[in-house]
N, C-alpha and C. Protein backbone atom coordinates (compact mmCIF):
# COMPACT_ATOMS: atom_id res chain seq x y z
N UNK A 1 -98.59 47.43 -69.69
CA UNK A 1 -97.21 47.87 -69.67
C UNK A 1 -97.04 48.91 -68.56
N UNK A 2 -95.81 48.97 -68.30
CA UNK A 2 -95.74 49.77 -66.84
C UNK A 2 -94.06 50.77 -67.05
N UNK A 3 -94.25 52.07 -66.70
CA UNK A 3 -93.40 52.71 -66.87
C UNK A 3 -92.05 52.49 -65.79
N UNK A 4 -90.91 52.47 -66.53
CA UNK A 4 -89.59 52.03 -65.74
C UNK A 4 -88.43 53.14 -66.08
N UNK A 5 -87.60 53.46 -65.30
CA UNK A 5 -86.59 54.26 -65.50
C UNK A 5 -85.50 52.99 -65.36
N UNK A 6 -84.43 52.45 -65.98
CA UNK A 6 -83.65 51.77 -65.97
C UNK A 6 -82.06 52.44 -65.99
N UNK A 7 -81.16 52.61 -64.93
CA UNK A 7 -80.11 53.07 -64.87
C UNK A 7 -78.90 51.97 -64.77
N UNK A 8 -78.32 52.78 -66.15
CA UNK A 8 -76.99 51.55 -66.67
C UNK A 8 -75.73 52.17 -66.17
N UNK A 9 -74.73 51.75 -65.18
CA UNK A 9 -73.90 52.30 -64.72
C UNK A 9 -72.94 51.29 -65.64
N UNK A 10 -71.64 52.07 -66.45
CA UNK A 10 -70.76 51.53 -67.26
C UNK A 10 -69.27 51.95 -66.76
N UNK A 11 -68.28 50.90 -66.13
CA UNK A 11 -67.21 50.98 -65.54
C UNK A 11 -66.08 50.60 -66.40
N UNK A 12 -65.16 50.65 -66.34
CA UNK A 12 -64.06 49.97 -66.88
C UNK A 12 -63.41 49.04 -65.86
N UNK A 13 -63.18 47.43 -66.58
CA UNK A 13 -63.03 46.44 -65.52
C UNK A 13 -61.06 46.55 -64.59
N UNK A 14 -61.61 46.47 -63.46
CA UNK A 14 -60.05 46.31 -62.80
C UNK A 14 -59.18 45.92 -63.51
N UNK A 15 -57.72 47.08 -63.55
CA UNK A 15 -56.89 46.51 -64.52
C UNK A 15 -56.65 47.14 -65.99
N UNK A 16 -57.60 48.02 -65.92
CA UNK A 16 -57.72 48.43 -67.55
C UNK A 16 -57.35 49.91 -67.23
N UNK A 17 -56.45 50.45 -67.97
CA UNK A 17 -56.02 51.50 -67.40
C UNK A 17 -57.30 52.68 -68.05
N UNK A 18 -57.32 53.64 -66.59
CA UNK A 18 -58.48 54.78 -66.48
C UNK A 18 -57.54 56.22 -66.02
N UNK A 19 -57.80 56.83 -67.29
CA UNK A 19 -56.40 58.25 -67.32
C UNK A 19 -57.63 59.23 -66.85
N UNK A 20 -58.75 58.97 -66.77
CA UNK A 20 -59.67 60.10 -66.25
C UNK A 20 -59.63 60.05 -64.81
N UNK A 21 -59.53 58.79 -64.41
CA UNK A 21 -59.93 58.32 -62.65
C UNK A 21 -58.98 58.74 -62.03
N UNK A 22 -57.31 58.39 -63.27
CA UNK A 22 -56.01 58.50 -62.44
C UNK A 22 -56.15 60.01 -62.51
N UNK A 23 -56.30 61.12 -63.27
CA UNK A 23 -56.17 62.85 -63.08
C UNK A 23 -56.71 63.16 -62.03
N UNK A 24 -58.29 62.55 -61.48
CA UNK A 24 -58.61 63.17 -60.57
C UNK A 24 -58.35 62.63 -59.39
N UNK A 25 -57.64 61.15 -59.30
CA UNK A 25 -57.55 60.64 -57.81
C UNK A 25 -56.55 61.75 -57.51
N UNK A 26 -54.91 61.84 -58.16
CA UNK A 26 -54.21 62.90 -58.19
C UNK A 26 -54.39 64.45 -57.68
N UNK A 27 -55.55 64.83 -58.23
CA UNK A 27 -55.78 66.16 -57.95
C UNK A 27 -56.52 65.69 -56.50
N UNK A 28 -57.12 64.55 -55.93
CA UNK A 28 -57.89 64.76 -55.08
C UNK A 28 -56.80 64.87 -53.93
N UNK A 29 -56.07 63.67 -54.06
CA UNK A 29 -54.83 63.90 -53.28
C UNK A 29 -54.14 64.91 -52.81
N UNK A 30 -53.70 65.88 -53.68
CA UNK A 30 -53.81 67.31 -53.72
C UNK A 30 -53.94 67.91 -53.08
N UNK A 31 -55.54 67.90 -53.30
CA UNK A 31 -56.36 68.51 -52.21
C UNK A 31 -56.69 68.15 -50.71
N UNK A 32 -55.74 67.06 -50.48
CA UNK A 32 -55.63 66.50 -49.02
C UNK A 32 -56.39 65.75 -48.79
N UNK A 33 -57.21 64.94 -49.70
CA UNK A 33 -58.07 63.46 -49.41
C UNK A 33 -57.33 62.17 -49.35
N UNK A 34 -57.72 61.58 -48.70
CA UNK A 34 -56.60 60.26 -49.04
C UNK A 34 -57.68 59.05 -49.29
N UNK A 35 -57.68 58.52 -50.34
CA UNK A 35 -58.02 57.60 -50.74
C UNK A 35 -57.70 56.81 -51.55
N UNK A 36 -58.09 55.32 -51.48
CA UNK A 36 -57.29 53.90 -52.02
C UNK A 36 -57.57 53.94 -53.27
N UNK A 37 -58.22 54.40 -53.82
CA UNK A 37 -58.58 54.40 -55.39
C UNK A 37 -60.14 55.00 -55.94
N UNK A 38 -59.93 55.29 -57.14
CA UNK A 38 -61.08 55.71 -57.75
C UNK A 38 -61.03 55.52 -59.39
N UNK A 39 -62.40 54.57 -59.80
CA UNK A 39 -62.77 54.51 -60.87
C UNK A 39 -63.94 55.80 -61.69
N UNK A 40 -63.75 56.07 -63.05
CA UNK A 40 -64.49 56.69 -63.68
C UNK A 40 -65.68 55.72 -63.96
N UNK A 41 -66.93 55.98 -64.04
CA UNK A 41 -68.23 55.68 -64.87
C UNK A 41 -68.84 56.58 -65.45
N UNK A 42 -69.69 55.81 -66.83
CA UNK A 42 -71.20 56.57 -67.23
C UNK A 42 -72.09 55.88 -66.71
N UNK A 43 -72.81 57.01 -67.07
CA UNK A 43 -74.39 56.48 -66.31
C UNK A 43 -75.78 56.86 -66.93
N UNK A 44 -76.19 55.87 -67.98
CA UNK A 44 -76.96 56.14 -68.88
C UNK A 44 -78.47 55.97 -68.36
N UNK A 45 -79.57 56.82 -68.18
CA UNK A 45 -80.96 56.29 -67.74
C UNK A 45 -82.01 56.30 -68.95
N UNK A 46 -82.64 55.58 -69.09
CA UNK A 46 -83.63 55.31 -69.80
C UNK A 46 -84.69 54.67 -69.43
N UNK A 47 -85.57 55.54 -70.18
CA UNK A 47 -87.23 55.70 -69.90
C UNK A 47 -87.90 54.56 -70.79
N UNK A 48 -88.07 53.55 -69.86
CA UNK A 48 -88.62 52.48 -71.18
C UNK A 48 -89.73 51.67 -70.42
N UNK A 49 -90.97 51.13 -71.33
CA UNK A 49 -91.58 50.34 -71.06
C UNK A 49 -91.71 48.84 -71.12
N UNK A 50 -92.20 48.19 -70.07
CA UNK A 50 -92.11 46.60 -69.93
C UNK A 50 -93.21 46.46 -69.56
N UNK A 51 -93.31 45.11 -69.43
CA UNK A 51 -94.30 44.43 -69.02
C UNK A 51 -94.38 43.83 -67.11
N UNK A 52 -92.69 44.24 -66.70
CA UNK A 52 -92.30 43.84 -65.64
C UNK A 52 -91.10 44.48 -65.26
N UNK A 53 -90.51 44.75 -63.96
CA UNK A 53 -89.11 45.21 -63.57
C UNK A 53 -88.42 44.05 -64.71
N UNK A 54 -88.67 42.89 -64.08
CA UNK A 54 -87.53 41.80 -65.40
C UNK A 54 -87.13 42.27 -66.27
N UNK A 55 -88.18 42.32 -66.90
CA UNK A 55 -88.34 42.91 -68.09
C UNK A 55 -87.87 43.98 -68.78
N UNK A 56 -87.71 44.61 -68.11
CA UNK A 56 -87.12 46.25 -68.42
C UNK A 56 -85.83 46.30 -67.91
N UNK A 57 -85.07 44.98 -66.71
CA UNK A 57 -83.76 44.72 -66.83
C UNK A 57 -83.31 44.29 -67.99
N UNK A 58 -83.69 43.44 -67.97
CA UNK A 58 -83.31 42.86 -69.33
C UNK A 58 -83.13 43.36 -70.81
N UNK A 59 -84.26 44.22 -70.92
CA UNK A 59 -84.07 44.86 -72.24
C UNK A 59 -82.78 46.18 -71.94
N UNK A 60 -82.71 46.46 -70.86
CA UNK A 60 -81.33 47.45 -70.52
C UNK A 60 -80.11 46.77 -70.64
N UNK A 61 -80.37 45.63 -70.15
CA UNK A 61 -78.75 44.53 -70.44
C UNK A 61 -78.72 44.52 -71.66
N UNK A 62 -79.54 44.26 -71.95
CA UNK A 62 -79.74 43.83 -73.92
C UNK A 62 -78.62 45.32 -74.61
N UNK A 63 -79.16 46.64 -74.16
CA UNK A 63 -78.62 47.99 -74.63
C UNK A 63 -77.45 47.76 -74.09
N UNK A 64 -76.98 47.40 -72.77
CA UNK A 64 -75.04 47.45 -72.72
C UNK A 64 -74.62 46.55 -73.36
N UNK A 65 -75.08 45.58 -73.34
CA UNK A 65 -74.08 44.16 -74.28
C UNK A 65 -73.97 44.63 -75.92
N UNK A 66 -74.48 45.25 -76.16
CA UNK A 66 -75.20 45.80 -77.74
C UNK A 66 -74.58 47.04 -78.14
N UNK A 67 -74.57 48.30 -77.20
CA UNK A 67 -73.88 49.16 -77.39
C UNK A 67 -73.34 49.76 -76.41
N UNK A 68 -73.80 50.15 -74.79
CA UNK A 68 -73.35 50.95 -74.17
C UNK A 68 -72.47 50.47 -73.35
N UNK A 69 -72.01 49.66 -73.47
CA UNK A 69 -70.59 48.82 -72.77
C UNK A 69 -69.98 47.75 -73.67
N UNK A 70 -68.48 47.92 -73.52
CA UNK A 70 -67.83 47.32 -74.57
C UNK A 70 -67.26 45.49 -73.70
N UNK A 71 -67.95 45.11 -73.40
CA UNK A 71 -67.82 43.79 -72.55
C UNK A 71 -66.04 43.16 -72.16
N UNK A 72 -65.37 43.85 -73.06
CA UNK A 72 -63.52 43.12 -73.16
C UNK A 72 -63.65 44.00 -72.68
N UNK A 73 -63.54 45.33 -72.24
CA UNK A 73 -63.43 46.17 -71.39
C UNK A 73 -63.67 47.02 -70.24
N UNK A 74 -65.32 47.09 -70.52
CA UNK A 74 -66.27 47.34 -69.31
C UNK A 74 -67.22 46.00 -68.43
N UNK A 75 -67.42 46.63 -67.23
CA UNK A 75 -68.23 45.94 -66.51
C UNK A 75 -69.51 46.97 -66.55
N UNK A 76 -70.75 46.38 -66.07
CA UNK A 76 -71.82 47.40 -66.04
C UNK A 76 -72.89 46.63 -65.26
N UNK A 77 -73.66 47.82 -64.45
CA UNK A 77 -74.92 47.43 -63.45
C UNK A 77 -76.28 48.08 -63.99
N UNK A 78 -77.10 47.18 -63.69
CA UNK A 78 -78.35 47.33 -64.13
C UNK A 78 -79.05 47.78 -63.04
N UNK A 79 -79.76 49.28 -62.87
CA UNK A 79 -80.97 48.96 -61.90
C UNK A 79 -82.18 49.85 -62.23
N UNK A 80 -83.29 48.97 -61.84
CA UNK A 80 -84.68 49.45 -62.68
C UNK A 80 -85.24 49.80 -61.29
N UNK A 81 -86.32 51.14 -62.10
CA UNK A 81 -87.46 51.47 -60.50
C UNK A 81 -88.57 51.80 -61.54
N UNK A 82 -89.67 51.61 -61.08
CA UNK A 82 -90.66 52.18 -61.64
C UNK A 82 -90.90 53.54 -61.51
N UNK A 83 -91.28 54.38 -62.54
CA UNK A 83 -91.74 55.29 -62.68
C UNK A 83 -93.44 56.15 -62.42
């Protein structure tokens, strides 16, 4: 078994309204940035063991489909590095 850090980035899919993303695009504006948009994410990492990078994707997909992303609503990225 081989040690993996697996980082789950959890978005809300285009379209779904984001009152956190919209406060701060607002304030960024504000502050004289100009930009086309901005989404909020979490970003959950976990320390888990596999037998393979696969492996330790997979069991992280397994955790968003399951709990840490609500699929009718979020999108989410998987990425594993060894530890």
């Amino acid at each position: 078994m081989t040690a993996y850090t697996a980082t789950v980035t959890v978005r809300l899919k285009h379209g779904v309204l984001d009152p956190e993303a919209e406060t701060t695009k607002g304030a960024l504006k504000r502050l004289g940035f100009d930009l086309e948009d901005l989404r909020s994410a979490d970003r959950f990492e976990i320390d888990l063991e596999a037998d393979s990078a696969d492996g330790a994707r997979y069991r992280a997909g397994e955790m968003a489909e399951r709990l840490l992303a609500n699929p009718t609503i979020h999108d989410y990225d998987v990425e594993v590095d060894e530890r």
